[in-house]
N, C-alpha and C. Protein backbone atom coordinates (compact mmCIF):
# COMPACT_ATOMS: atom_id res chain seq x y z
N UNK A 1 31.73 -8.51 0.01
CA UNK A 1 30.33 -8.53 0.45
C UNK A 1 30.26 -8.06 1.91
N UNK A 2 29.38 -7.21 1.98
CA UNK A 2 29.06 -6.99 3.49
C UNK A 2 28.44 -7.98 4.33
N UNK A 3 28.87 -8.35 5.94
CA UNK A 3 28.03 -9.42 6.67
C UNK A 3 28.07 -8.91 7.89
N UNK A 4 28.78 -7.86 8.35
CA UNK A 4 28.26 -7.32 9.52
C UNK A 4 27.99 -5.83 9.73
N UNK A 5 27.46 -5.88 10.63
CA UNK A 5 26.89 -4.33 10.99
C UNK A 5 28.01 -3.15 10.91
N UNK A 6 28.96 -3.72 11.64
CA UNK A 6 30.06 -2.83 11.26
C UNK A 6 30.51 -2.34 10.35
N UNK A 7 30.86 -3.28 9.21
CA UNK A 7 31.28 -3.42 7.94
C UNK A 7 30.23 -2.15 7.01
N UNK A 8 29.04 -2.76 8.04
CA UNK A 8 28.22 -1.54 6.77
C UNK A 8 28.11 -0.65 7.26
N UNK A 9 28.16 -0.24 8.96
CA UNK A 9 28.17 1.18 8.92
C UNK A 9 29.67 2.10 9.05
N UNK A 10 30.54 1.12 8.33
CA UNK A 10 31.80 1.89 8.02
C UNK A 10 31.77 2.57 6.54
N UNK A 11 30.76 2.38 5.80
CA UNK A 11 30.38 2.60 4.58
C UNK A 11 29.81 4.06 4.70
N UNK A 12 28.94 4.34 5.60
CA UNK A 12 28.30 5.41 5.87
C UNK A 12 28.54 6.34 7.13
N UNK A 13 27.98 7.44 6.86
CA UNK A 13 27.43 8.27 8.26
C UNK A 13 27.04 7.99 9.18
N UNK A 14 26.74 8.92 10.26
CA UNK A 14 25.85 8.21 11.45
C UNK A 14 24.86 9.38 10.91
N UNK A 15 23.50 8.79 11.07
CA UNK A 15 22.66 9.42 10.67
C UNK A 15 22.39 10.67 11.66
N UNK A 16 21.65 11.98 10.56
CA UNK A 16 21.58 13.02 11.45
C UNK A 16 20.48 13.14 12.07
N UNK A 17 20.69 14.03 13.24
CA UNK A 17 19.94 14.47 14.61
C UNK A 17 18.25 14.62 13.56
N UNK A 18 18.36 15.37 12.55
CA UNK A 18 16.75 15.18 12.05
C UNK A 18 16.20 14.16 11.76
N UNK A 19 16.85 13.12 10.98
CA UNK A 19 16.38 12.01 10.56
C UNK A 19 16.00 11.27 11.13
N UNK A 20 16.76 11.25 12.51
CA UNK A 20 16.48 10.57 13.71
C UNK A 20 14.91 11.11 14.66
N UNK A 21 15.14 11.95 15.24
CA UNK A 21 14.12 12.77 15.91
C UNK A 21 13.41 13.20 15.10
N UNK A 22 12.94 13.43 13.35
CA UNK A 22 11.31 13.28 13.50
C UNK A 22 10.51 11.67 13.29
N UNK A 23 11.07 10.83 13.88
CA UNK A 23 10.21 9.98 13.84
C UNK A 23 9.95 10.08 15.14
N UNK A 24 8.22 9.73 14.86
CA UNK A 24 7.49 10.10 15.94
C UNK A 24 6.66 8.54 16.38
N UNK A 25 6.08 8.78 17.78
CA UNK A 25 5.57 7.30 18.15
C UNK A 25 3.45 7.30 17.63
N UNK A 26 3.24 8.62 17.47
CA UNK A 26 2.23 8.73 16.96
C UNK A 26 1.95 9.45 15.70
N UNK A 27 0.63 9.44 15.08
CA UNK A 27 0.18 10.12 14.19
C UNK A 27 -0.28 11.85 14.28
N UNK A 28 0.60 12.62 14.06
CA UNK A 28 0.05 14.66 14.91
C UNK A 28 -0.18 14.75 13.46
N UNK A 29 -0.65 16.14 13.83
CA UNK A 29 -1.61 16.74 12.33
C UNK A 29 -1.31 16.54 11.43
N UNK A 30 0.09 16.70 10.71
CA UNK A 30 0.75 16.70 9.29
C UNK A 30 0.43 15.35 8.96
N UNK A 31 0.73 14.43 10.03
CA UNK A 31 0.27 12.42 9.81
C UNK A 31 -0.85 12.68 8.84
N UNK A 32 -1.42 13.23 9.76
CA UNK A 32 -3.05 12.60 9.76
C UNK A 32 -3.37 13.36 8.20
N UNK A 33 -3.51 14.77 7.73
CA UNK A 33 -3.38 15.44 6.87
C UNK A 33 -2.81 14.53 5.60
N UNK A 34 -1.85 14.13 6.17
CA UNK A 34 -0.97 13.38 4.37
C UNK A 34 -2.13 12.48 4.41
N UNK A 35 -2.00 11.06 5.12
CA UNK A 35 -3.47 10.36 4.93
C UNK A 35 -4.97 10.73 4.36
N UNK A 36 -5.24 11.97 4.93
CA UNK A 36 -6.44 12.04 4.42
C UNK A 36 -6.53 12.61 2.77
N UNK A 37 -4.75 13.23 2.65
CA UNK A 37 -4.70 13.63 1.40
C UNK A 37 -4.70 12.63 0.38
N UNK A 38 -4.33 11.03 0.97
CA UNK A 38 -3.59 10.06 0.08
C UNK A 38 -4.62 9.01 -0.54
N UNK A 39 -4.25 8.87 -1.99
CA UNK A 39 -5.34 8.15 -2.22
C UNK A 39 -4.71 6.37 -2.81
N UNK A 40 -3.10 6.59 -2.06
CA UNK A 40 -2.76 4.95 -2.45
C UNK A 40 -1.55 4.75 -1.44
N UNK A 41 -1.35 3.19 -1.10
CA UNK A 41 -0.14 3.56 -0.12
C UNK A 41 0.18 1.63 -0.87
N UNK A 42 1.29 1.63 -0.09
CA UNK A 42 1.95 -0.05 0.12
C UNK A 42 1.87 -0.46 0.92
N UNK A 43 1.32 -1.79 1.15
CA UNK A 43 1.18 -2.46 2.21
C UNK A 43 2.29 -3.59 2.58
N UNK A 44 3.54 -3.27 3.50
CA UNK A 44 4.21 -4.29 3.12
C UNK A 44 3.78 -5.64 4.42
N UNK A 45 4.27 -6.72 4.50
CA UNK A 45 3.60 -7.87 5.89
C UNK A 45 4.53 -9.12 5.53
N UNK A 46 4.66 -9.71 6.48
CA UNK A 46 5.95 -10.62 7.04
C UNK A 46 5.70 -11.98 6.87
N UNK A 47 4.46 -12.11 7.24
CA UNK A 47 4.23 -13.61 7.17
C UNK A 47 5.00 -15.29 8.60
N UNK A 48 5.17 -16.30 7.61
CA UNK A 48 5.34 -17.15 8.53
C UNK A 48 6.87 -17.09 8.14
N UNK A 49 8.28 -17.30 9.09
CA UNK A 49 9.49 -17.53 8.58
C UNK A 49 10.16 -18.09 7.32
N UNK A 50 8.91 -19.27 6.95
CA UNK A 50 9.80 -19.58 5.69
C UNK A 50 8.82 -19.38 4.37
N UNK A 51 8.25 -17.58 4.53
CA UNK A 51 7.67 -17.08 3.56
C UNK A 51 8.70 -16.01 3.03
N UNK A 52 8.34 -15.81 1.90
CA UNK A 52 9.28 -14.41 1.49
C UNK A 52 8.12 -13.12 2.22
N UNK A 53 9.00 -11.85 2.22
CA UNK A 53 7.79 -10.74 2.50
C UNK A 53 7.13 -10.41 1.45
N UNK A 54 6.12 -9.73 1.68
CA UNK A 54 5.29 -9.05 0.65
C UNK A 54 5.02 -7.59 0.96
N UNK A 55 5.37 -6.99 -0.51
CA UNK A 55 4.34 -5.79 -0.62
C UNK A 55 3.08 -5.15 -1.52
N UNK A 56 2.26 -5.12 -0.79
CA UNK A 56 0.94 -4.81 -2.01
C UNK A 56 0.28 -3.45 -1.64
N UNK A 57 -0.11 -3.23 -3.14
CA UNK A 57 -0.55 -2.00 -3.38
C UNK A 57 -2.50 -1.65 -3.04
N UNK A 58 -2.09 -0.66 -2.55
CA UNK A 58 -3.83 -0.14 -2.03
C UNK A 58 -4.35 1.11 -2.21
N UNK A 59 -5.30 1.25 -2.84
CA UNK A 59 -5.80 2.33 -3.66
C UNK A 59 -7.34 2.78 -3.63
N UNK A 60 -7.72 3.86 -3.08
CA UNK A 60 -8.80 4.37 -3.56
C UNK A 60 -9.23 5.60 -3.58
N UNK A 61 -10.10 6.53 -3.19
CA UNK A 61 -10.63 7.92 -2.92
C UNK A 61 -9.51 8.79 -1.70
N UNK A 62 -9.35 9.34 -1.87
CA UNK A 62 -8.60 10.20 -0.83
C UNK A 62 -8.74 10.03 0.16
N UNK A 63 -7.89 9.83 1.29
CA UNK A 63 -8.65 9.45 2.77
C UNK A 63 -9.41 8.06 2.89
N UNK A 64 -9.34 7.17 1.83
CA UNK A 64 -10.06 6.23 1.96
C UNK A 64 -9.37 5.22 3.26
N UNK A 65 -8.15 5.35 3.78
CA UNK A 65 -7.69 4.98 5.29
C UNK A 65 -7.95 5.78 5.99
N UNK A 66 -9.07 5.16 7.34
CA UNK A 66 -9.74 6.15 8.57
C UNK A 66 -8.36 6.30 9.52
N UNK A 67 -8.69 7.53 9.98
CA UNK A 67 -7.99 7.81 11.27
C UNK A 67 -8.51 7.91 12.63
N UNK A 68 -9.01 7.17 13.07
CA UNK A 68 -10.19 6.96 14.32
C UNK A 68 -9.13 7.94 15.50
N UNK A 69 -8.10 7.83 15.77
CA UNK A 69 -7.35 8.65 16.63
C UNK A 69 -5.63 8.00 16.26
N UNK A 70 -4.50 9.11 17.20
CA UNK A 70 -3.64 9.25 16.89
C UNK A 70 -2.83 8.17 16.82
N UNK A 71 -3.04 6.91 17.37
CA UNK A 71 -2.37 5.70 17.17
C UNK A 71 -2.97 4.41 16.67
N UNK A 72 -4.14 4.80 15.79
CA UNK A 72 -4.81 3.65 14.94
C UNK A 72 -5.23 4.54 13.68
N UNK A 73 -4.71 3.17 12.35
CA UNK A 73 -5.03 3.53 11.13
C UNK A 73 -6.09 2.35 11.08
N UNK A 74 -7.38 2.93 10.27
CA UNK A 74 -8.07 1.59 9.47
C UNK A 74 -8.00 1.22 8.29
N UNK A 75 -7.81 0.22 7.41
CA UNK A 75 -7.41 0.05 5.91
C UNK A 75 -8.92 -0.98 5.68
N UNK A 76 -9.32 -0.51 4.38
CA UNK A 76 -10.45 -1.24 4.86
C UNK A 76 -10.46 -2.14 2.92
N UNK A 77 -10.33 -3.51 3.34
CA UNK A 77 -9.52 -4.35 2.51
C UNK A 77 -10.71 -4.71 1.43
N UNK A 78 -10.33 -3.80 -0.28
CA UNK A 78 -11.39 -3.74 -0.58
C UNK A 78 -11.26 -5.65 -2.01
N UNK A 79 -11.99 -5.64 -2.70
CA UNK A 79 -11.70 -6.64 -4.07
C UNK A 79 -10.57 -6.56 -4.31
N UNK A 80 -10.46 -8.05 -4.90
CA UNK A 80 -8.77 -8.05 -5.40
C UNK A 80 -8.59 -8.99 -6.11
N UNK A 81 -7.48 -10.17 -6.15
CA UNK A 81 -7.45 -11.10 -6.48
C UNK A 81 -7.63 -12.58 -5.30
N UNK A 82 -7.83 -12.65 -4.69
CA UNK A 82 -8.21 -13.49 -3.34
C UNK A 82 -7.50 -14.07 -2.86
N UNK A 83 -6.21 -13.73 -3.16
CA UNK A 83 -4.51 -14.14 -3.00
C UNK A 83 -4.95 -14.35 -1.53
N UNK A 84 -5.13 -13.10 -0.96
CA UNK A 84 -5.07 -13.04 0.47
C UNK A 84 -3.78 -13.20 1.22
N UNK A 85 -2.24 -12.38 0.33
CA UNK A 85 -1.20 -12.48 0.36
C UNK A 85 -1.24 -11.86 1.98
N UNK A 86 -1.24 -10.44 2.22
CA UNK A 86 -1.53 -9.75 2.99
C UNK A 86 -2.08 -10.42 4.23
N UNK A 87 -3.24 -10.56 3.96
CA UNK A 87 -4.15 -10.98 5.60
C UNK A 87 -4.07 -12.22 5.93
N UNK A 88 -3.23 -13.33 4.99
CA UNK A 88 -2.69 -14.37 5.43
C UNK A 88 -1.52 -14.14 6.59
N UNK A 89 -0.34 -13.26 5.96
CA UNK A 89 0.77 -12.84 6.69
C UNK A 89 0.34 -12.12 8.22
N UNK A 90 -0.55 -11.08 8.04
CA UNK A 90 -1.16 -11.00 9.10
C UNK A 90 -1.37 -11.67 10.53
N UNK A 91 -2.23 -12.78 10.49
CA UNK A 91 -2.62 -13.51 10.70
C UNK A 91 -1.30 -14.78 11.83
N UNK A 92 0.16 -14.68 10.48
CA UNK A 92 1.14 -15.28 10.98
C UNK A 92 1.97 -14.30 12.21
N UNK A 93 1.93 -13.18 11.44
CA UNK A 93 2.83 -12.24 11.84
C UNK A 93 2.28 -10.73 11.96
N UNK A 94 2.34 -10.61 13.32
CA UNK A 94 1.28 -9.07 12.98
C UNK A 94 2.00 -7.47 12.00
N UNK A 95 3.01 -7.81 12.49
CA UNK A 95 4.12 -6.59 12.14
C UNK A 95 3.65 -6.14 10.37
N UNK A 96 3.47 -4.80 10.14
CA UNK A 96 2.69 -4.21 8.94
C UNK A 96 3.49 -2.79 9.27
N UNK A 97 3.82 -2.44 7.23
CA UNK A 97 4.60 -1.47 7.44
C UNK A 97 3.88 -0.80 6.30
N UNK A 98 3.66 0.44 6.18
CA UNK A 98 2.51 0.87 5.51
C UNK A 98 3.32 3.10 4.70
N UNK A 99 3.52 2.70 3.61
CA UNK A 99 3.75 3.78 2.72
C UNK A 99 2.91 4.81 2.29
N UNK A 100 2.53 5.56 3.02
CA UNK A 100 1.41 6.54 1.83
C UNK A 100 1.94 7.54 0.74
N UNK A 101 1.36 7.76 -0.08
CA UNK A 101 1.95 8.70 -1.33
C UNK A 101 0.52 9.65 -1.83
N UNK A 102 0.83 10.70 -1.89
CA UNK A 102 0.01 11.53 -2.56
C UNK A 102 0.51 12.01 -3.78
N UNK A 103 -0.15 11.92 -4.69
CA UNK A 103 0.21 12.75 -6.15
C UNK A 103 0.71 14.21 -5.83
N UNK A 104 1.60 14.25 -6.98
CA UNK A 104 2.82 15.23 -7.16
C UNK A 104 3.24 15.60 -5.69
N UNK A 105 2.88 15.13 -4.91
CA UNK A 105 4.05 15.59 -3.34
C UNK A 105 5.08 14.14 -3.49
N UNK A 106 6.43 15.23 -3.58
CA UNK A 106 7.57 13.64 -3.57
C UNK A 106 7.99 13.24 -1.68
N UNK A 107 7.20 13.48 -0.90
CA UNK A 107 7.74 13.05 0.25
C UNK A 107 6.65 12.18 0.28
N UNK A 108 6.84 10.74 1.03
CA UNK A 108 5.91 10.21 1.52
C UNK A 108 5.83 9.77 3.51
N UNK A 109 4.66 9.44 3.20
CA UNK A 109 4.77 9.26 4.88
C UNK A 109 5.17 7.47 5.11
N UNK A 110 5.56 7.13 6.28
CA UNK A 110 5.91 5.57 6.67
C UNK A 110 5.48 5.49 7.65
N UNK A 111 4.60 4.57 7.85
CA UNK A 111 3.69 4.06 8.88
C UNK A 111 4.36 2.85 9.52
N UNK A 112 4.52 1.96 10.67
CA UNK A 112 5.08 0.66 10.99
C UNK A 112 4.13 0.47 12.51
N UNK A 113 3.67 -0.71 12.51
CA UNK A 113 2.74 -1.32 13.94
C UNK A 113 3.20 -2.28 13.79
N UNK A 114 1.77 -3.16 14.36
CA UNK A 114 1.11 -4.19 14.00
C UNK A 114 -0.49 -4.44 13.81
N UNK A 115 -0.99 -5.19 13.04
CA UNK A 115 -2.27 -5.44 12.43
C UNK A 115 -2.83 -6.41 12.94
N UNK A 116 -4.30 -6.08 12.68
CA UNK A 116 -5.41 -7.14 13.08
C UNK A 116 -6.52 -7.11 12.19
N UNK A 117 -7.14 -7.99 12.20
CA UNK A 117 -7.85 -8.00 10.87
C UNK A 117 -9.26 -8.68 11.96
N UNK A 118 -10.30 -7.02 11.04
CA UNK A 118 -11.43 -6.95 12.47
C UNK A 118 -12.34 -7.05 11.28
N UNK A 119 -13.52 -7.89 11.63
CA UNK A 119 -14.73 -7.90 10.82
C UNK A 119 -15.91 -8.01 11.43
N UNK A 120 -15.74 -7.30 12.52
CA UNK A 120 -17.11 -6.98 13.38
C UNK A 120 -17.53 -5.81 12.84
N UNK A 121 -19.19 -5.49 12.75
CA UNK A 121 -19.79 -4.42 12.52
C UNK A 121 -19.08 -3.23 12.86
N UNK A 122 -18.45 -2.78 14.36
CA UNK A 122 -17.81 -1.63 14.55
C UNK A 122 -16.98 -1.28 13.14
N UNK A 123 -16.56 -1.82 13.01
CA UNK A 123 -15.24 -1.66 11.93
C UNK A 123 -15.91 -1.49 10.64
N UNK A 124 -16.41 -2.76 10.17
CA UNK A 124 -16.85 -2.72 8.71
C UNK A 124 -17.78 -1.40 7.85
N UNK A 125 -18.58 -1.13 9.56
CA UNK A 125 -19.73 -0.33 8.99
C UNK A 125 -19.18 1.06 9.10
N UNK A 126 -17.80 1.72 9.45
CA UNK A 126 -17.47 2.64 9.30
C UNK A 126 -17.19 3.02 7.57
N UNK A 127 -17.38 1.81 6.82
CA UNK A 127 -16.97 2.23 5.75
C UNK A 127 -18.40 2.19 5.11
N UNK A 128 -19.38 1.93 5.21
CA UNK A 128 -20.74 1.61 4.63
C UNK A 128 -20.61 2.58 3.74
N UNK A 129 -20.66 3.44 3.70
CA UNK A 129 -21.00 4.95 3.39
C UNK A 129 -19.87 5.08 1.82
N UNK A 130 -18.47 3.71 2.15
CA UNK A 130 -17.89 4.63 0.29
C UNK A 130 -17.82 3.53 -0.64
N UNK A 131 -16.92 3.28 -1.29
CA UNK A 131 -17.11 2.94 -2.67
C UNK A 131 -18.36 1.85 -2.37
N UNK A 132 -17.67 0.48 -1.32
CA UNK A 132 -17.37 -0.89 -1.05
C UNK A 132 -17.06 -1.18 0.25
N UNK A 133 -18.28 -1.65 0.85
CA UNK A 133 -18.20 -2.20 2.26
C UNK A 133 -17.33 -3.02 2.35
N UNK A 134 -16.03 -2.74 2.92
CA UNK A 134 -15.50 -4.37 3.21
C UNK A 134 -15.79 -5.58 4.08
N UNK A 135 -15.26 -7.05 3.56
CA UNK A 135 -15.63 -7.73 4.50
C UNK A 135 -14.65 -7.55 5.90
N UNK A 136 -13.55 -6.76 5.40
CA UNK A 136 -12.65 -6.90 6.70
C UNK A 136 -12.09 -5.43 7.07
N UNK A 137 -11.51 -5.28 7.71
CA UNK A 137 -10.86 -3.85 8.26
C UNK A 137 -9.41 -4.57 8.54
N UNK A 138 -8.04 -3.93 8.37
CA UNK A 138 -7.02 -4.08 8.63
C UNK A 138 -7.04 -2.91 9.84
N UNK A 139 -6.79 -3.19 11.21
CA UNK A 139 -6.81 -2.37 11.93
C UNK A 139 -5.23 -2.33 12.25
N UNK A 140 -4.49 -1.30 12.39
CA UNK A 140 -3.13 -1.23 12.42
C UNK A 140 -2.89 0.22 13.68
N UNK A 141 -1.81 -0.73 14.61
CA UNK A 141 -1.77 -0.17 15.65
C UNK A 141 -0.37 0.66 15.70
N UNK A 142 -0.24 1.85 15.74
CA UNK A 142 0.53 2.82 14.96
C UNK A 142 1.86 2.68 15.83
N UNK A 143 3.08 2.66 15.46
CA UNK A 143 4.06 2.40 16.68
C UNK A 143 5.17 3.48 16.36
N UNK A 144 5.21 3.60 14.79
CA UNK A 144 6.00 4.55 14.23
C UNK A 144 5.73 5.34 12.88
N UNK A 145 5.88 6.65 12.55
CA UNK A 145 5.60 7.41 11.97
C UNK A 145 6.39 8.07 11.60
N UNK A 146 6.88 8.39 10.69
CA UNK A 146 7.81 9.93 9.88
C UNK A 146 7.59 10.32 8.52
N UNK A 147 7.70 10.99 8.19
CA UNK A 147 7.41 11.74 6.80
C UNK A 147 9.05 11.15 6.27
N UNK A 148 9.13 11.16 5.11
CA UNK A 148 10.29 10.66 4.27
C UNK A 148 10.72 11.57 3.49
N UNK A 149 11.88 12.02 3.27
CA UNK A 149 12.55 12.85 2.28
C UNK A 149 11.77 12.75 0.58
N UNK A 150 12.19 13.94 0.59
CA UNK A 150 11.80 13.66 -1.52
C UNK A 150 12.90 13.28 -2.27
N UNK A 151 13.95 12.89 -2.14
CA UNK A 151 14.78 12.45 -2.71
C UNK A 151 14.69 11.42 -4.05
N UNK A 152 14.35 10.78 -3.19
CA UNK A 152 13.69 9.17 -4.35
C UNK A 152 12.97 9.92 -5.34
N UNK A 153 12.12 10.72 -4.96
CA UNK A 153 10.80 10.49 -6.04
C UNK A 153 11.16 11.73 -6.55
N UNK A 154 12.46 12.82 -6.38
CA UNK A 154 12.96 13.47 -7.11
C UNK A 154 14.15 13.41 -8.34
N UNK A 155 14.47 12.07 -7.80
CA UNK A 155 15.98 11.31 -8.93
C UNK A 155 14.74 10.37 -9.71
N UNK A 156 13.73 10.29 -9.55
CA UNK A 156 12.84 9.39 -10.41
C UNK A 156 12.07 9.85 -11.03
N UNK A 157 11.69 11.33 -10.85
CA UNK A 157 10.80 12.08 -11.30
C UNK A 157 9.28 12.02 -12.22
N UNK A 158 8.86 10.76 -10.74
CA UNK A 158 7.83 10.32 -10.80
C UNK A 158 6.82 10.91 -11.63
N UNK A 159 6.15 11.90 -10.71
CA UNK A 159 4.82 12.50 -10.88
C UNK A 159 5.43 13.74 -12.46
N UNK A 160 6.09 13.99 -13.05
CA UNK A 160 6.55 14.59 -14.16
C UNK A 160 6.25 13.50 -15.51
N UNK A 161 5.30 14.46 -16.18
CA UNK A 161 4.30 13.55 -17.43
C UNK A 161 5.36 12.85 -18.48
N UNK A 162 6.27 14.04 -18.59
CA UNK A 162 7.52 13.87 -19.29
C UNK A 162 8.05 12.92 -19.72
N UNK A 163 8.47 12.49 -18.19
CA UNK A 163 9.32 11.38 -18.00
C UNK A 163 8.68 9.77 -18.54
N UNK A 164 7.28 9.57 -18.50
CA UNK A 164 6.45 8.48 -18.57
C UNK A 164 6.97 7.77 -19.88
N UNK A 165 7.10 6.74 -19.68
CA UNK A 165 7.18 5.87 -21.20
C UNK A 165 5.59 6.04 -21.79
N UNK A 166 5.56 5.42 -23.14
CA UNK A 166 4.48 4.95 -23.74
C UNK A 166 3.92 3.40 -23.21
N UNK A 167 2.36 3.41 -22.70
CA UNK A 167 1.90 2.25 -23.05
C UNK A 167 3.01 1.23 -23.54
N UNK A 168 2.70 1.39 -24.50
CA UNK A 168 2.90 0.31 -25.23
C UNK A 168 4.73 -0.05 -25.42
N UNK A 169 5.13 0.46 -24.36
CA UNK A 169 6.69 -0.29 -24.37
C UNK A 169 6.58 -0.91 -23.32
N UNK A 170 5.47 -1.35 -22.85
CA UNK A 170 5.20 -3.02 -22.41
C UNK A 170 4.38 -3.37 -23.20
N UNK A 171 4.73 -4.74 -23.27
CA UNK A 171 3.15 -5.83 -23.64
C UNK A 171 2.03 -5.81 -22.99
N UNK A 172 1.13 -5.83 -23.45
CA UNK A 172 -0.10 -5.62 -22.81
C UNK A 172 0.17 -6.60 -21.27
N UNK A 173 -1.04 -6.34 -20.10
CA UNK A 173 -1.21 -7.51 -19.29
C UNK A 173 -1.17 -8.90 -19.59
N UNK A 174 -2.30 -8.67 -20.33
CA UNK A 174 -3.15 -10.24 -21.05
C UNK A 174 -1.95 -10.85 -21.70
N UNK A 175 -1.15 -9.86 -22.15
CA UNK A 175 -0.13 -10.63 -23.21
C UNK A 175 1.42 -11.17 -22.01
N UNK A 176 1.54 -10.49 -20.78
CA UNK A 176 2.40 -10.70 -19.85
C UNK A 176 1.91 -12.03 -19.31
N UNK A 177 0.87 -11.98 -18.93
CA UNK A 177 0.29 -13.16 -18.15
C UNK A 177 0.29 -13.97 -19.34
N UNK A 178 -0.45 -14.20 -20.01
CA UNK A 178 -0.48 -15.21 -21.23
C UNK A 178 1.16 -16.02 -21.33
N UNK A 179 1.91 -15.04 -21.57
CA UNK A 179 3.08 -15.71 -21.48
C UNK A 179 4.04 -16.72 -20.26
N UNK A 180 3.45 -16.09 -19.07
CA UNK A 180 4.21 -16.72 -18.01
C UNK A 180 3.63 -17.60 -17.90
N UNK A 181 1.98 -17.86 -18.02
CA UNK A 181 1.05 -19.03 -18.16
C UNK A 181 1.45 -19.65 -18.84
N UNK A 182 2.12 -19.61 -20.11
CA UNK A 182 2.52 -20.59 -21.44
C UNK A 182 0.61 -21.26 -21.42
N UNK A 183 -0.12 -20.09 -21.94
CA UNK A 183 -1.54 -20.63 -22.12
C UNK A 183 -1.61 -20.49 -23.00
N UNK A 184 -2.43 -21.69 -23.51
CA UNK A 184 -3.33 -21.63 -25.15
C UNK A 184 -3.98 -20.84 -25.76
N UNK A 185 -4.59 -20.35 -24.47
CA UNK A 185 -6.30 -19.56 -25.00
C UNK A 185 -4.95 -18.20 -26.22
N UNK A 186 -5.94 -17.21 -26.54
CA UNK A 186 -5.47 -16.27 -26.75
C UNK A 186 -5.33 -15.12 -25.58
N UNK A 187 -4.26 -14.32 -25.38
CA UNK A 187 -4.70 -13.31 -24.54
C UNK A 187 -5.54 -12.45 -24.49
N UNK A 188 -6.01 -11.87 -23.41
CA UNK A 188 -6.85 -10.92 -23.03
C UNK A 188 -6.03 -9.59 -23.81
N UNK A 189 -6.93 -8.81 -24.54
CA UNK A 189 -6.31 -7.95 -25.11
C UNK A 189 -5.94 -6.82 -23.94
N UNK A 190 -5.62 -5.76 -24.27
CA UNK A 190 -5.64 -4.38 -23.16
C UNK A 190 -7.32 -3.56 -22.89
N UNK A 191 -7.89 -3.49 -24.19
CA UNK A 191 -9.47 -3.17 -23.65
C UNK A 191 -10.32 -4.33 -23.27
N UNK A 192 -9.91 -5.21 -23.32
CA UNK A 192 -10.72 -6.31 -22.72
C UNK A 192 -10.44 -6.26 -21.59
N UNK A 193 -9.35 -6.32 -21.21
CA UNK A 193 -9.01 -6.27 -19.66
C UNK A 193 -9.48 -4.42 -19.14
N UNK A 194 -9.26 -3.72 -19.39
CA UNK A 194 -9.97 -2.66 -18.56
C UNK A 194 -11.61 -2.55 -18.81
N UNK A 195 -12.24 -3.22 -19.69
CA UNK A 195 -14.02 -2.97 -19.53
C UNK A 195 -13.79 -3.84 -18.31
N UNK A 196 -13.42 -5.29 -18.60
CA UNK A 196 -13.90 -6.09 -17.25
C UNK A 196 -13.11 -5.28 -15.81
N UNK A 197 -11.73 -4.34 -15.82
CA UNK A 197 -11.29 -4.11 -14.51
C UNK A 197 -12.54 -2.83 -14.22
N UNK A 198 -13.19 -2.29 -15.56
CA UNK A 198 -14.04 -1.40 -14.98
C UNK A 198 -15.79 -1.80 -14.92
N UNK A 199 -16.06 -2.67 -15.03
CA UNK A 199 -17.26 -3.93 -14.96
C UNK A 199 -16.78 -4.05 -13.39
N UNK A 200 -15.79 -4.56 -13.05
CA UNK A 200 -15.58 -4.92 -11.10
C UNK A 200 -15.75 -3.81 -10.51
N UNK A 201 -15.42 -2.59 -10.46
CA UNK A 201 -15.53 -1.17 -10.20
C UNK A 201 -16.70 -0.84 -10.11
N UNK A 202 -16.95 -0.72 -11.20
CA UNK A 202 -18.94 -0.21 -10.92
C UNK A 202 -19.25 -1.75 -10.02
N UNK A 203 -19.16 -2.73 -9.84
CA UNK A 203 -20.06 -3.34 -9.78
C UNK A 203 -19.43 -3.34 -7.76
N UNK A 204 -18.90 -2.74 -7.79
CA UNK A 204 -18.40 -2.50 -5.85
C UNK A 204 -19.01 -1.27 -6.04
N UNK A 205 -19.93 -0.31 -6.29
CA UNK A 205 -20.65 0.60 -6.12
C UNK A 205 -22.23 -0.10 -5.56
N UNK A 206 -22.47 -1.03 -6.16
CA UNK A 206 -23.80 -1.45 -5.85
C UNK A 206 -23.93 -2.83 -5.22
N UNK A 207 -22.76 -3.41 -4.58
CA UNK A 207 -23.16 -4.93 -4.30
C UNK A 207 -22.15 -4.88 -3.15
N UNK A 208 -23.19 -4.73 -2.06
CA UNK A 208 -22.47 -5.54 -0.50
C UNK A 208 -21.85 -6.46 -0.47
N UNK A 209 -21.36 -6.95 0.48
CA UNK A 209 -20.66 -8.02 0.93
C UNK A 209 -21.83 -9.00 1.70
């Protein structure tokens, strides 16, 4: 087992002069560009010491994270489950490390600050205008930036239709949850669960916060 630094970087390389030097301390055009191209990223956040970390997924319209200027992202924190996994950790721990991905491009970008979670008009009402006003803004103060190799998402060959399993070599949701619940009811079938995930959808088109 590895336990020290040494140990593991006797395993490897020293990383090269590129890998190193393009990470950058701000967001320059190509940043900003992938973002506005991206319409989902990961949100990963730290929490209090004797939490595990978390990472959660965030999704909407292209560009739906503002770029107000080169060292602030806005995430603007839409419906969910009210976990409040995320803006709890926040809250403990500012440090937020943030993935964007655009369809069929296998490089992604990596974002790393720290966060604040702003729900004053400045913030909120920058979003008035799309799907779903949020009640909050994740404001994230940009510290590091680099674009990421395609590697990964070329040995995984993600975005290739090909590769996709069928549906149905999982169990439905309703039937995943049902089980870990050990619940009575019957499960939520698979179209039951997407009218109601698309019943919440339309219904953040027409209902403020």
């Amino acid at each position: 087992m590895i336990g020290t630094l040494s140990e593991l970087r006797a395993l490897y390389a020293a990383p090269g002069e590129r890998a190193v030097r393009k990470q950058l301390a701000q967001l320059d055009v190509h940043c900003r560009r992938f973002i506005e191209l991206s319409p989902f990223c990961v949100v990963a956040s730290a929490g209090t010491s004797d939490c595990l970390l978390d990472a959660s997924p965030r999704g909407g319209a292209p560009g739906f994270v503002k770029v107000p200027d080169a060292s602030t992202l806005l995430l603007p924190d839409s419906g969910g489950n009210n976990r409040l996994d995320t803006l709890e950790n926040l809250l403990a721990d500012p440090r937020i490390g943030v993935i964007f991905m655009v369809p069929g491009v296998d490089e992604t970008l990596r974002v790393n600050g720290t966060g604040r979670l702003r729900d004053e008009p400045a913030f909120v009402d920058l979003f008035a205008q799309e799907r779903q006003r949020p009640k909050l803004v994740i404001e994230v103060c940009v510290q590091e930036a680099y674009l990421h190799c395609a590697k990964a998402f070329m040995r995984s060959e993600l975005w290739q239709p090909r590769t996709w399993p069928a549906r149905d070599a999982l169990p439905t949701m309703g039937q995943m949850i049902h089980d870990q619940m050990r619940a009575d009811a019957a499960p939520e079938s698979q179209a039951e669960m997407l009218a109601r995930y698309r019943a919440q959808l339309a219904d953040e088109r027409t209902t403020a916060p």
